[in-house]
N, C-alpha and C. Protein backbone atom coordinates (compact mmCIF):
# COMPACT_ATOMS: atom_id res chain seq x y z
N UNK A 1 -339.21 18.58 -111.43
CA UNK A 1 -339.87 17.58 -110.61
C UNK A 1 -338.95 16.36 -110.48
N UNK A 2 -338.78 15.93 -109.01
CA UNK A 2 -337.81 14.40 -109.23
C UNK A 2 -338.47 13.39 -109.86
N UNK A 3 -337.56 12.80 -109.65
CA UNK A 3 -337.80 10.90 -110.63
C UNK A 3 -339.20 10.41 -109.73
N UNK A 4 -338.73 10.41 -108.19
CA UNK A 4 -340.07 9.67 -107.46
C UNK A 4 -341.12 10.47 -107.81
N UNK A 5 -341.02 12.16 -107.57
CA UNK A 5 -342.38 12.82 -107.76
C UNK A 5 -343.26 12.48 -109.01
N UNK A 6 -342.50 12.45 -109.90
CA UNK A 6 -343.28 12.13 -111.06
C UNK A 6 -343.90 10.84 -111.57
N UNK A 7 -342.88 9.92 -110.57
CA UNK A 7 -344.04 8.10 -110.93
C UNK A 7 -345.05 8.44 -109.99
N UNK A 8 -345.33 8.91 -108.77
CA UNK A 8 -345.87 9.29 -108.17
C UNK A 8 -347.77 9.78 -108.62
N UNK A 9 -347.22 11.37 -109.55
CA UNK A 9 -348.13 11.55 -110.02
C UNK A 9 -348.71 10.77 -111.47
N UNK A 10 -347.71 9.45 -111.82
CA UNK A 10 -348.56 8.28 -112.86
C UNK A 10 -348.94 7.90 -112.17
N UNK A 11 -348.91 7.21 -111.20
CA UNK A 11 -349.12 6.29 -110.39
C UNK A 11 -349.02 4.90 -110.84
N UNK A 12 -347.03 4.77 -110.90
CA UNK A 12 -346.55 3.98 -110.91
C UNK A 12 -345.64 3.66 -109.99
N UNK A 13 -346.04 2.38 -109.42
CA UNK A 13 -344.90 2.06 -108.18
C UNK A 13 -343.73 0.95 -109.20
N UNK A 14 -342.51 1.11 -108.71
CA UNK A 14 -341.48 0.12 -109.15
C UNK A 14 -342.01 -0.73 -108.90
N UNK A 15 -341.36 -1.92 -109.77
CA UNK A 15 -341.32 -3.42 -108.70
C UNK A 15 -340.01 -3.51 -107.97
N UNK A 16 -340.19 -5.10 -107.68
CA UNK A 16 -338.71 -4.84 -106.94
C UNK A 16 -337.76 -5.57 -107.80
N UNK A 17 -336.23 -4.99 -107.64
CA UNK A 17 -335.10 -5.93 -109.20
C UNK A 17 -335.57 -6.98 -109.26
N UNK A 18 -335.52 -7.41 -110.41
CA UNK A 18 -335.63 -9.01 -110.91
C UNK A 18 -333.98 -9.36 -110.47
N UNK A 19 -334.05 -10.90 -110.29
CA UNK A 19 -332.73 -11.11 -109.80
C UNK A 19 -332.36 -11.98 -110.76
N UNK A 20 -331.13 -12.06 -111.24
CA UNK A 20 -330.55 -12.32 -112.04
C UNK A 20 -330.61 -13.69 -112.70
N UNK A 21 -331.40 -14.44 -113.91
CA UNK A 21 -331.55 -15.64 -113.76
C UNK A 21 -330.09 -16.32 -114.57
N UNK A 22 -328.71 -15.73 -114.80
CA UNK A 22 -327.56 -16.51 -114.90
C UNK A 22 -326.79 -15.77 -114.08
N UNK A 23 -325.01 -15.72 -114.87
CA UNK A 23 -324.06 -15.60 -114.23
C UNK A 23 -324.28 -13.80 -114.64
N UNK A 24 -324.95 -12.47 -113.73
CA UNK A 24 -324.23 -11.46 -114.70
C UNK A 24 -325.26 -10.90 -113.57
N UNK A 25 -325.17 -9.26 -113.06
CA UNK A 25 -325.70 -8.70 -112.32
C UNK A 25 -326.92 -7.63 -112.83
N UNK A 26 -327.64 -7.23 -112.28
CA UNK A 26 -328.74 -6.38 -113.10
C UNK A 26 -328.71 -5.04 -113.71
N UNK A 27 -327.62 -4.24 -113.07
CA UNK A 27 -326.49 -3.10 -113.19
C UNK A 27 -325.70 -3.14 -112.82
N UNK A 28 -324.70 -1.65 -113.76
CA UNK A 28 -323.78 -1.34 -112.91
C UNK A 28 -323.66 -0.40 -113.07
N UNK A 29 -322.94 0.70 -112.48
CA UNK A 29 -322.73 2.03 -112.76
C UNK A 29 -321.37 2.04 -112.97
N UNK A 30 -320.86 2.98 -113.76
CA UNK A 30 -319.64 3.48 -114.45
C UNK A 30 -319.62 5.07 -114.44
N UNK A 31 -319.00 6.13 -113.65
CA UNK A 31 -318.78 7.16 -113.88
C UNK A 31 -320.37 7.73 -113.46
N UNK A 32 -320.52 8.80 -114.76
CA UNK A 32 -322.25 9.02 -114.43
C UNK A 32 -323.18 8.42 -115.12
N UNK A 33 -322.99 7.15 -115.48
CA UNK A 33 -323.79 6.54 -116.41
C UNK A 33 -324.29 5.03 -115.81
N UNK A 34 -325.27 4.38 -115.72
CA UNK A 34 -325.52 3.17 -115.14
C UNK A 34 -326.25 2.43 -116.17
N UNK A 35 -325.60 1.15 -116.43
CA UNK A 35 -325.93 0.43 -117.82
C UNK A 35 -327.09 -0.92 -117.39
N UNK A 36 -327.91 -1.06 -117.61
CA UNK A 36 -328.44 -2.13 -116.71
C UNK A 36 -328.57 -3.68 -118.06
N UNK A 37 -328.38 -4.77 -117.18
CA UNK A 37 -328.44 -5.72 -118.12
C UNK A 37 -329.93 -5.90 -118.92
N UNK A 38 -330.00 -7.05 -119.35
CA UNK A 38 -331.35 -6.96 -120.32
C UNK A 38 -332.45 -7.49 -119.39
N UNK A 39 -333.43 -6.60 -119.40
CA UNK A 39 -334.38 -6.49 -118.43
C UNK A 39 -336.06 -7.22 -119.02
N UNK A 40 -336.23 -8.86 -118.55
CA UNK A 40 -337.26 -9.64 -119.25
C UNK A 40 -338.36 -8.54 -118.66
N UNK A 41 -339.72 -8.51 -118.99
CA UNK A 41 -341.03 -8.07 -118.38
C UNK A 41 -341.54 -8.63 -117.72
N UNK A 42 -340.46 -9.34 -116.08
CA UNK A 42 -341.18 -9.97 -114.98
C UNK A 42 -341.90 -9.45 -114.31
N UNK A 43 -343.40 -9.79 -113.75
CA UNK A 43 -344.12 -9.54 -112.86
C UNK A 43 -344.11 -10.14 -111.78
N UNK A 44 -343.83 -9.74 -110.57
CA UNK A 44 -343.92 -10.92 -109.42
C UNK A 44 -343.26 -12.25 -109.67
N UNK A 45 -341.59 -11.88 -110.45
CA UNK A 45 -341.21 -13.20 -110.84
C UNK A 45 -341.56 -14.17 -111.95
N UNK A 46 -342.62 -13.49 -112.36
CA UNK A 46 -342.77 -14.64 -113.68
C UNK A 46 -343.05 -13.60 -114.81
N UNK A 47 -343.11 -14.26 -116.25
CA UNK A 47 -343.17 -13.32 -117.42
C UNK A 47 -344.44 -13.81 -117.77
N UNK A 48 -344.88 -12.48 -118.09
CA UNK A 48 -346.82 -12.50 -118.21
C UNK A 48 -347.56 -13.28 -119.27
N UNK A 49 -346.13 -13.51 -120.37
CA UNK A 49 -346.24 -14.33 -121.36
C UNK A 49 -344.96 -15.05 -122.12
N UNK A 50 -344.88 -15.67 -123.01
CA UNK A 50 -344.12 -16.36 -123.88
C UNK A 50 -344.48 -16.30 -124.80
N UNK A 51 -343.51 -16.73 -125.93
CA UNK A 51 -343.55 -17.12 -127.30
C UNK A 51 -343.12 -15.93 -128.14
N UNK A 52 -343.50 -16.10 -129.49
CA UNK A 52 -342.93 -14.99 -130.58
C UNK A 52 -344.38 -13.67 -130.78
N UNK A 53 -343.58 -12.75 -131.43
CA UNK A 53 -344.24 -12.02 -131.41
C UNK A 53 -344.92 -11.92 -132.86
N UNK A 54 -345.80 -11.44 -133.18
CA UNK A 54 -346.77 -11.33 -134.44
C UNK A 54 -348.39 -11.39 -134.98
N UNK A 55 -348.88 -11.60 -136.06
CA UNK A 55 -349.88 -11.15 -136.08
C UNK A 55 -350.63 -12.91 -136.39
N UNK A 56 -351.26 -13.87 -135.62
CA UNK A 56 -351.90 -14.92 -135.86
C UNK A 56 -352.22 -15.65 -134.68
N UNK A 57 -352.75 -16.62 -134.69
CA UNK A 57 -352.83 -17.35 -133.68
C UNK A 57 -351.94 -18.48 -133.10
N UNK A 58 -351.57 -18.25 -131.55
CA UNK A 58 -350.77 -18.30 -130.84
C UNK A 58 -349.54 -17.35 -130.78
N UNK A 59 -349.92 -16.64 -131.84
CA UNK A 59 -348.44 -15.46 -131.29
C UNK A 59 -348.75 -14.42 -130.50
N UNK A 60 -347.91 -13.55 -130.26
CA UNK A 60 -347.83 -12.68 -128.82
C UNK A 60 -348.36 -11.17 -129.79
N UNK A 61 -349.53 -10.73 -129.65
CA UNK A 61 -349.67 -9.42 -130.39
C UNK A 61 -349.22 -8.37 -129.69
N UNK A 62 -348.73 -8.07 -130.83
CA UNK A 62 -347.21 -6.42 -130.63
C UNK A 62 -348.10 -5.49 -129.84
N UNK A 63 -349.39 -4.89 -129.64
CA UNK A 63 -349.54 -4.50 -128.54
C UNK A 63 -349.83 -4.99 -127.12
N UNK A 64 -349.63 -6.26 -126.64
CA UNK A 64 -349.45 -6.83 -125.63
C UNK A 64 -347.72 -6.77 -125.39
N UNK A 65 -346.92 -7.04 -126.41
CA UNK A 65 -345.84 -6.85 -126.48
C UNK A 65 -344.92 -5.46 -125.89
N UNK A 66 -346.03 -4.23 -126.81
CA UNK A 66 -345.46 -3.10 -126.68
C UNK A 66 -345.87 -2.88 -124.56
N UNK A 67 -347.02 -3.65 -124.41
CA UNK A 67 -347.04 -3.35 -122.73
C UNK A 67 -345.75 -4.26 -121.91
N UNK A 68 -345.24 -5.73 -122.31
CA UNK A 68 -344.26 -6.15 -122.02
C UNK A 68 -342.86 -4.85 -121.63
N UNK A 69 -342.73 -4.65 -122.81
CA UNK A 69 -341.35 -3.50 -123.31
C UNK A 69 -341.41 -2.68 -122.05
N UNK A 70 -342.84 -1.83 -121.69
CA UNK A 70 -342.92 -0.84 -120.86
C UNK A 70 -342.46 -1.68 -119.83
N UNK A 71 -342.89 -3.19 -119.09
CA UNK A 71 -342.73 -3.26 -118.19
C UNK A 71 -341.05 -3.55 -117.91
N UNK A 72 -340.42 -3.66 -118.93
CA UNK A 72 -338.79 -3.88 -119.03
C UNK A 72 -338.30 -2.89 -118.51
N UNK A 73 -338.92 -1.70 -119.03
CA UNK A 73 -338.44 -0.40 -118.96
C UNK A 73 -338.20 -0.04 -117.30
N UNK A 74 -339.88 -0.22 -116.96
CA UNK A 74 -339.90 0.10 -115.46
C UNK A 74 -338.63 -1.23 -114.45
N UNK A 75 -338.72 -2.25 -115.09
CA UNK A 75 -337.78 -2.85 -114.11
C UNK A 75 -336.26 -2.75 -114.44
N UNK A 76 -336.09 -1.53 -115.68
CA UNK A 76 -334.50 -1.60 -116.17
C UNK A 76 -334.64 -0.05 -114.47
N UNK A 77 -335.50 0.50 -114.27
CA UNK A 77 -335.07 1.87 -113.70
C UNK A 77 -335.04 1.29 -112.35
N UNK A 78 -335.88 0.34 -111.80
CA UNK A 78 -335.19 -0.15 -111.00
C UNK A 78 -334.40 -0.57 -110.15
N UNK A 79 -333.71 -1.39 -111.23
CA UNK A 79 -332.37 -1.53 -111.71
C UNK A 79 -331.26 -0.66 -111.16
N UNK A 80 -331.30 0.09 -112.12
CA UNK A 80 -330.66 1.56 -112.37
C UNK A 80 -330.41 1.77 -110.98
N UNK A 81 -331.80 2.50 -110.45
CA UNK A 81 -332.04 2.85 -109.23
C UNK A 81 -331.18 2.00 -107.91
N UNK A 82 -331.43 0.77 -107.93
CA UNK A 82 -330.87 -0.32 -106.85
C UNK A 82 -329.32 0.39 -106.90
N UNK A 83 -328.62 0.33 -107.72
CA UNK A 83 -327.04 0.67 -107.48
C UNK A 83 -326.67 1.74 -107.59
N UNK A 84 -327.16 2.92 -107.71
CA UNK A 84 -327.10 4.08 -107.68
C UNK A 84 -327.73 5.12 -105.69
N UNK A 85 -328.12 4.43 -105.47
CA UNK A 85 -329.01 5.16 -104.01
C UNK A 85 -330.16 5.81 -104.24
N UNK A 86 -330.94 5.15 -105.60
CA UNK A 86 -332.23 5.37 -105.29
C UNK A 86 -332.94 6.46 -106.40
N UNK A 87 -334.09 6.13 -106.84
CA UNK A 87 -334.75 6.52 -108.01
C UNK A 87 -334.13 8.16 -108.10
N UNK A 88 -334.10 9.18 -107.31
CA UNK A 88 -333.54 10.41 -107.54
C UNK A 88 -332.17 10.53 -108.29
N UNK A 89 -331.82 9.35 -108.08
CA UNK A 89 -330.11 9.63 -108.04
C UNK A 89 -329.88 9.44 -110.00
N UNK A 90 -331.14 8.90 -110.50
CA UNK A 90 -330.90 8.93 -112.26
C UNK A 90 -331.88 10.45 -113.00
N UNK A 91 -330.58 11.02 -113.94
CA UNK A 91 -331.34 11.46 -114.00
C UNK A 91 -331.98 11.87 -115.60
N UNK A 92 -331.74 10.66 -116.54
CA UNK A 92 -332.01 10.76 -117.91
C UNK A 92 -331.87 9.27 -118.64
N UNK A 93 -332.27 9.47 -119.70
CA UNK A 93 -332.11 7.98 -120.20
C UNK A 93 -330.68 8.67 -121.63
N UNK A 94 -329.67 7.74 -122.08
CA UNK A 94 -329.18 7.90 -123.13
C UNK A 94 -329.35 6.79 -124.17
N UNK A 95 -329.61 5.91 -124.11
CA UNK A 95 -330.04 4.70 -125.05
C UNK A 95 -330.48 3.24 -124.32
N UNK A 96 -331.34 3.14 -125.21
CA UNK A 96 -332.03 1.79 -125.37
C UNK A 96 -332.20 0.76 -126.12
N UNK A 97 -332.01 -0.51 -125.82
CA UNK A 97 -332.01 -1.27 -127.17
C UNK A 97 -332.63 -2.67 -126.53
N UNK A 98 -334.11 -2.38 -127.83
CA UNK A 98 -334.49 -3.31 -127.56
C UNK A 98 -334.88 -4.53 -128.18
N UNK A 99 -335.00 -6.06 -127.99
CA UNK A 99 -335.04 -7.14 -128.86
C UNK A 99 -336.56 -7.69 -128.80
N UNK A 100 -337.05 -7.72 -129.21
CA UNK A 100 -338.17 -8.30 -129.82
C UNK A 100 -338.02 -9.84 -130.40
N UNK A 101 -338.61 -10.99 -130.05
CA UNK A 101 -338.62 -12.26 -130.17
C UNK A 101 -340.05 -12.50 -131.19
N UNK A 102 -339.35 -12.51 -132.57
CA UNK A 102 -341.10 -12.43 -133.39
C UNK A 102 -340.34 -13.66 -134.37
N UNK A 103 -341.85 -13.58 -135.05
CA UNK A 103 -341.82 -14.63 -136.37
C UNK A 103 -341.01 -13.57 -137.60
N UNK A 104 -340.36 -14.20 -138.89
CA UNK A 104 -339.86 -13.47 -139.39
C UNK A 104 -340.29 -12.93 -140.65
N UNK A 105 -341.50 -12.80 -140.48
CA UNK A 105 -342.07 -11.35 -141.37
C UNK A 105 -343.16 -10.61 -140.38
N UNK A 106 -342.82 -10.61 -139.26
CA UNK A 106 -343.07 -9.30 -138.53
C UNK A 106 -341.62 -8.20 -138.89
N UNK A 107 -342.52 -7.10 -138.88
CA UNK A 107 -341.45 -6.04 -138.74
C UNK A 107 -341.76 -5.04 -138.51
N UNK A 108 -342.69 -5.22 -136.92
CA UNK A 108 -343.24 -3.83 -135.89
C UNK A 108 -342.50 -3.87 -134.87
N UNK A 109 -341.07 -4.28 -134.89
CA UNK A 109 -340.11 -4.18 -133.62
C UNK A 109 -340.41 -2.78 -133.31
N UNK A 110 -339.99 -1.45 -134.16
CA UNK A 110 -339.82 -0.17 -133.76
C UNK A 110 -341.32 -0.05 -132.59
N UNK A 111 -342.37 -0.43 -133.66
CA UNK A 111 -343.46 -0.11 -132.28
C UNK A 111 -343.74 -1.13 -131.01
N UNK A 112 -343.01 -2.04 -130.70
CA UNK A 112 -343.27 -2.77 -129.74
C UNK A 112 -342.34 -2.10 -128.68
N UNK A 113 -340.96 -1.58 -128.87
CA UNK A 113 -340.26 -0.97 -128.44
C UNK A 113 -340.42 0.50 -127.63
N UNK A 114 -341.84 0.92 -128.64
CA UNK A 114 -342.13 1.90 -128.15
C UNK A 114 -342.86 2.47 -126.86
N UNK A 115 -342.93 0.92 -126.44
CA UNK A 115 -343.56 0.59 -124.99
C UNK A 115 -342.84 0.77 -124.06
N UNK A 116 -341.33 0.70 -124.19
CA UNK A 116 -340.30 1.39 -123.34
C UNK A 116 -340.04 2.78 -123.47
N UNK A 117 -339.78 3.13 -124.63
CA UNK A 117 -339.61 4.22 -124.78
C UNK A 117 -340.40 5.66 -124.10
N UNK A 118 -341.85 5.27 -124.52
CA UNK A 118 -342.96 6.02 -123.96
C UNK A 118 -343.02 6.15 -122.52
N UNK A 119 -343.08 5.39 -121.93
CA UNK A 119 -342.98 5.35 -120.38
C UNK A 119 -341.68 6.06 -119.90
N UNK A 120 -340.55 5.87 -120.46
CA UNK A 120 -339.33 6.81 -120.17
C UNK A 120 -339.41 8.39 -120.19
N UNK A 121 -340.04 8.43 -121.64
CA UNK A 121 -340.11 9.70 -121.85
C UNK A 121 -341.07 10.35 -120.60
N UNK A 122 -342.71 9.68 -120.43
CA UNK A 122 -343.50 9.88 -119.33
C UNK A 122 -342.51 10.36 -118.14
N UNK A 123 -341.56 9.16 -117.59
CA UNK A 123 -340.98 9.61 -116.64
C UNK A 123 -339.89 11.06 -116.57
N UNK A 124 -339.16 10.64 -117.66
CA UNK A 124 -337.81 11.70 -117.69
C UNK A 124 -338.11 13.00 -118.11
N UNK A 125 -339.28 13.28 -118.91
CA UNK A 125 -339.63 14.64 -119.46
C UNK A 125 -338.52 14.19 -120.85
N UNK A 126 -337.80 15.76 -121.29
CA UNK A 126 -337.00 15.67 -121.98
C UNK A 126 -335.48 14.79 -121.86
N UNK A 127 -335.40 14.83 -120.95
CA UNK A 127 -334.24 13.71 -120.11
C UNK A 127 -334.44 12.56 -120.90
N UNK A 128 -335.65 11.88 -120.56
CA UNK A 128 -335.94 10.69 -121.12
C UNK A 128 -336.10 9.85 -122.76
N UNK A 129 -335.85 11.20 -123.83
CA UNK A 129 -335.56 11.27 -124.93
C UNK A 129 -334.11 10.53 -125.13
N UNK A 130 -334.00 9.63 -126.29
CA UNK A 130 -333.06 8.44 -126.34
C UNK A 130 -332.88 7.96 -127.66
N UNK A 131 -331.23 7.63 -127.54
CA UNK A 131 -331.00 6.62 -129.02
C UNK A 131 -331.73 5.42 -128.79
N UNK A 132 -331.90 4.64 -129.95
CA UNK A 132 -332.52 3.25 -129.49
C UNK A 132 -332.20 2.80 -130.83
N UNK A 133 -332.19 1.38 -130.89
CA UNK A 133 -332.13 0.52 -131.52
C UNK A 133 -333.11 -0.61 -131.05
N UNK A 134 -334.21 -0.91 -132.19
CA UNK A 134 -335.14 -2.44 -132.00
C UNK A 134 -335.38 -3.32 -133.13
N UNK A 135 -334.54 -4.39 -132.12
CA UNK A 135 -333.63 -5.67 -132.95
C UNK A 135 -334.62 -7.02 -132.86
N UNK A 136 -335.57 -7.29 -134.07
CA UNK A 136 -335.46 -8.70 -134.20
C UNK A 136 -334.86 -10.16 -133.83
N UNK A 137 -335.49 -10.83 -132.98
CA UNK A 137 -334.63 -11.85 -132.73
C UNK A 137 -335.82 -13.11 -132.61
N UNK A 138 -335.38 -14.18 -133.12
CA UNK A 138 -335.66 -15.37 -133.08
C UNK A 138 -336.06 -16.33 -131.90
N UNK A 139 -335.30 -16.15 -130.69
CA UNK A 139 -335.51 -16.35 -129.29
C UNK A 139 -335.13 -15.67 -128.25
N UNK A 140 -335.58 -15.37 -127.26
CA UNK A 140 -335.02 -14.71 -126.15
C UNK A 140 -335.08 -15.61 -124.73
N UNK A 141 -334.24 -15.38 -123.42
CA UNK A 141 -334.33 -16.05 -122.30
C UNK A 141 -335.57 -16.27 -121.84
N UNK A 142 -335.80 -17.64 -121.45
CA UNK A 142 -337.32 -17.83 -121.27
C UNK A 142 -338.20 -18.17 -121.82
N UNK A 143 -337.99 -18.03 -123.41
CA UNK A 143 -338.81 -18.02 -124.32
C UNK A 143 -340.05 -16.51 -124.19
N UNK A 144 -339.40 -15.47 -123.76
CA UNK A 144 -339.70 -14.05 -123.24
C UNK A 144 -340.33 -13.46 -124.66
N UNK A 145 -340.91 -12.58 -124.67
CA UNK A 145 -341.32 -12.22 -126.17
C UNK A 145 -340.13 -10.68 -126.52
N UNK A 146 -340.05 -10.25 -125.23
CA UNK A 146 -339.33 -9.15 -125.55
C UNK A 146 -338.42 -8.72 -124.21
N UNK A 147 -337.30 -7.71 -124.56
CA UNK A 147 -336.14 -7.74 -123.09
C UNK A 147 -335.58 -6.61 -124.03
N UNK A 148 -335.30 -5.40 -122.89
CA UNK A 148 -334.75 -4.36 -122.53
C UNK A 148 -333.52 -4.02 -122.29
N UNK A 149 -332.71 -3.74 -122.34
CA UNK A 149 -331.81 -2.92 -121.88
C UNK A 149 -331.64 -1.24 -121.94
N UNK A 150 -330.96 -0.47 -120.80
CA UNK A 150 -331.44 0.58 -120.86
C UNK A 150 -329.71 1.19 -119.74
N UNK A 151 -329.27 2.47 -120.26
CA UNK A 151 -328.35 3.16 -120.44
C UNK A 151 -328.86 4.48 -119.86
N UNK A 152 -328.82 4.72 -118.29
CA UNK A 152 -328.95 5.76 -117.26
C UNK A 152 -328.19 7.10 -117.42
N UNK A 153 -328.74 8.33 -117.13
CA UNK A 153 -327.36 9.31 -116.84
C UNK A 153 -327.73 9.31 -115.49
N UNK A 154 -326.89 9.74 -114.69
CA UNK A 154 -327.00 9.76 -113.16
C UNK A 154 -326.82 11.39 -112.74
N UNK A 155 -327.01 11.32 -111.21
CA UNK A 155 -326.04 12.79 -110.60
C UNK A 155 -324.40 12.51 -110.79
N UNK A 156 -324.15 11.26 -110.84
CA UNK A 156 -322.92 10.96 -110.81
C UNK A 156 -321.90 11.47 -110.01
């Protein structure tokens, strides 16, 4: 089944790229591989939330988080997609790495992460199976709770 057929039957539409808020582009492709930069969880331009991630009041709870991640995910393929000719043209994920913006005795990065992950897999089938790394961090752009990056195979 292609890439479109299958968001299709989630019934998930892309958004459209987030555009770049410094000096650095949203992908690029190299050979058969398309690396996309770190992808915040913008909706319509803005991020659905802020702050750190963890378990109290005023922090960002890791399953609101883990829905952030997914939405990284969907705007890393995007991404992907934009410089390549189009959602068909990827056709696997090889790694992901993702940062998590928490207080520092959280340590549910792996499952907040898994909000990208899952949706990949949804999309790619076995394709979408991936190294990953999910990295703790103190702040992110925006004051974002969490940001993506994500490592395409293509038709190449």
């Amino acid at each position: 089944m292609s890439v479109s057929a299958k968001l299709a039957e989630l019934g998930i539409e892309l958004p459209a790229v987030v555009p770049p808020v410094a000096a650095y582009i949203p992908a690029k492709a190299y050979g058969d591989l398309v690396y996309t930069a770190g992808q915040l969880p913008m909706v319509a331009g803005a991020l659905p939330a802020t702050g750190k991630v963890g378990d109290g009041h005023g922090l960002v709870p890791a399953a609101d988080a883990a829905a952030y991640a997914r939405q990284c995910a969907l705007n890393a393929i995007a991404a992907a997609a934009a410089v390549v000719g189009g959602v068909d043209e990827l056709t696997g994920v090889l790694k992901v790495t993702g940062f998590v913006s928490s207080v520092p005795e959280f340590t549910g990065q792996p499952g907040v992460i898994n909000g990208a992950s899952e949706v990949l897999a949804e999309i790619f089938g076995d394709a979408g199976r991936h190294a990953r790394s999910a990295v703790g961090v103190p702040v992110l752009p925006l004051d974002s709770p969490v940001e993506v990056e994500v490592v395409f195979t293509t038709r190449g």
